[in-house]
Protein backbone atom coordinates (compact mmCIF):
# COMPACT_ATOMS: atom_id res chain seq x y z
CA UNK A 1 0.00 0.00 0.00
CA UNK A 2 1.39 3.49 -1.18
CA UNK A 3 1.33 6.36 1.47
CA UNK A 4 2.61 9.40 2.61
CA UNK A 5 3.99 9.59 5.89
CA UNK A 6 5.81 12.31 8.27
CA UNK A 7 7.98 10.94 10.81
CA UNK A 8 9.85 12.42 13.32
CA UNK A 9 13.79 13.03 12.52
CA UNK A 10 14.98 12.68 15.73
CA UNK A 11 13.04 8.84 16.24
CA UNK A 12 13.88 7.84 12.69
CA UNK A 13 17.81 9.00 12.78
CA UNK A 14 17.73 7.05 16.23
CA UNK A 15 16.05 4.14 14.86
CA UNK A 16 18.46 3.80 12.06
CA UNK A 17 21.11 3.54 14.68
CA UNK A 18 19.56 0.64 16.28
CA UNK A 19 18.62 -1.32 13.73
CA UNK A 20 21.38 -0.33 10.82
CA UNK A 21 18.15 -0.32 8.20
CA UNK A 22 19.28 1.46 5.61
CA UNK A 23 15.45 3.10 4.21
CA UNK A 24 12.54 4.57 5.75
CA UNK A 25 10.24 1.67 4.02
CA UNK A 26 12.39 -1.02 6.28
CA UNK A 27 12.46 1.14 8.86
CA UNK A 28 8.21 1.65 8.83
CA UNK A 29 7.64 -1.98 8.36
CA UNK A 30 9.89 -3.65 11.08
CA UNK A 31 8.51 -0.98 13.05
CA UNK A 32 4.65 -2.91 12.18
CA UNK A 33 5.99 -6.29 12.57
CA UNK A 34 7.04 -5.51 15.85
CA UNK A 35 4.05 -3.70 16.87
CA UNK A 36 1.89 -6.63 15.46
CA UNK A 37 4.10 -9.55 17.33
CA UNK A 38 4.01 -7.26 20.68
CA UNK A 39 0.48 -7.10 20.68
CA UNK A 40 -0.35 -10.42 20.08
CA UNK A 41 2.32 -11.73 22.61
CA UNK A 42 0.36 -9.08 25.54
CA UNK A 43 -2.97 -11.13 24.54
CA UNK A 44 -1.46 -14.29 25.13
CA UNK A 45 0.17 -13.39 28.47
CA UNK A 46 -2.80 -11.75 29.22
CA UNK A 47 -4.73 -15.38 28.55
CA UNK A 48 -2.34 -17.41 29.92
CA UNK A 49 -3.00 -14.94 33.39
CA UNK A 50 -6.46 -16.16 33.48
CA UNK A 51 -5.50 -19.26 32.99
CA UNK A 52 -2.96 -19.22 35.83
CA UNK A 53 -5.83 -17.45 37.66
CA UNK A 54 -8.29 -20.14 37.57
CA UNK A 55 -5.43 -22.93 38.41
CA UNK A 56 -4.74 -20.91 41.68
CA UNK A 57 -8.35 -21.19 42.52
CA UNK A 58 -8.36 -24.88 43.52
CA UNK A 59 -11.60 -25.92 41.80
CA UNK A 60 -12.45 -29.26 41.63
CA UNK A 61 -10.94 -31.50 39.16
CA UNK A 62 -13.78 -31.20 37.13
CA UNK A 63 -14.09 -27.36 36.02
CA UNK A 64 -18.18 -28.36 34.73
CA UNK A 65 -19.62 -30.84 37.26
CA UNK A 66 -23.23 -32.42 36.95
CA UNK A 67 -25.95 -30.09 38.64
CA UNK A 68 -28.57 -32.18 40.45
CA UNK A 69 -32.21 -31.10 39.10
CA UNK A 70 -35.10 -31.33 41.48
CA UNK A 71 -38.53 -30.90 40.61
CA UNK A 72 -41.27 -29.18 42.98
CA UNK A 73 -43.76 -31.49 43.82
CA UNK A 74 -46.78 -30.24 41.22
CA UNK A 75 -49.79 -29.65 43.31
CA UNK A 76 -52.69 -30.74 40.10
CA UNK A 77 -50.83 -33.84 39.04
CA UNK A 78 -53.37 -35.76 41.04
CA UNK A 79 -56.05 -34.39 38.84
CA UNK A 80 -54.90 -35.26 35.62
């Protein structure tokens, strides 16, 4: 995708430095890979907190057990 972009001088002289990326288009798109595999990596920390979470509860072994149903007693049921 073509665009037109302003960047700051002082970021991109700094962030040729680090990465010894020779053009702005390198630059711009390790810049959204990293962004992109950041992200993702927070959601699957964040996840694997719940996760952790729910272990340190100490819920039974089985995380859905079987809830016993009981009817009311129907009060016509004699009529029928």
């Amino acid at each position: 995708m073509r665009t037109n972009i302003v960047l700051d001088d002082v970021l991109t002289t700094e962030a040729f430095a680090l990465t010894g990326l020779k053009t702005k288009r390198e630059l711009v798109e390790l810049a959204l890979r990293e962004l992109i595999r950041i992200k993702k990596s927070s959601q699957a920390s964040g996840l694997c907190d719940v996760f952790t979470t729910l272990h340190s509860l100490n819920l039974s072994a089985d995380p859905f057990p079987e809830s016993v149903r009981q009817n009311r007693a129907n009060p016509f049921a004699e009529q029928l």
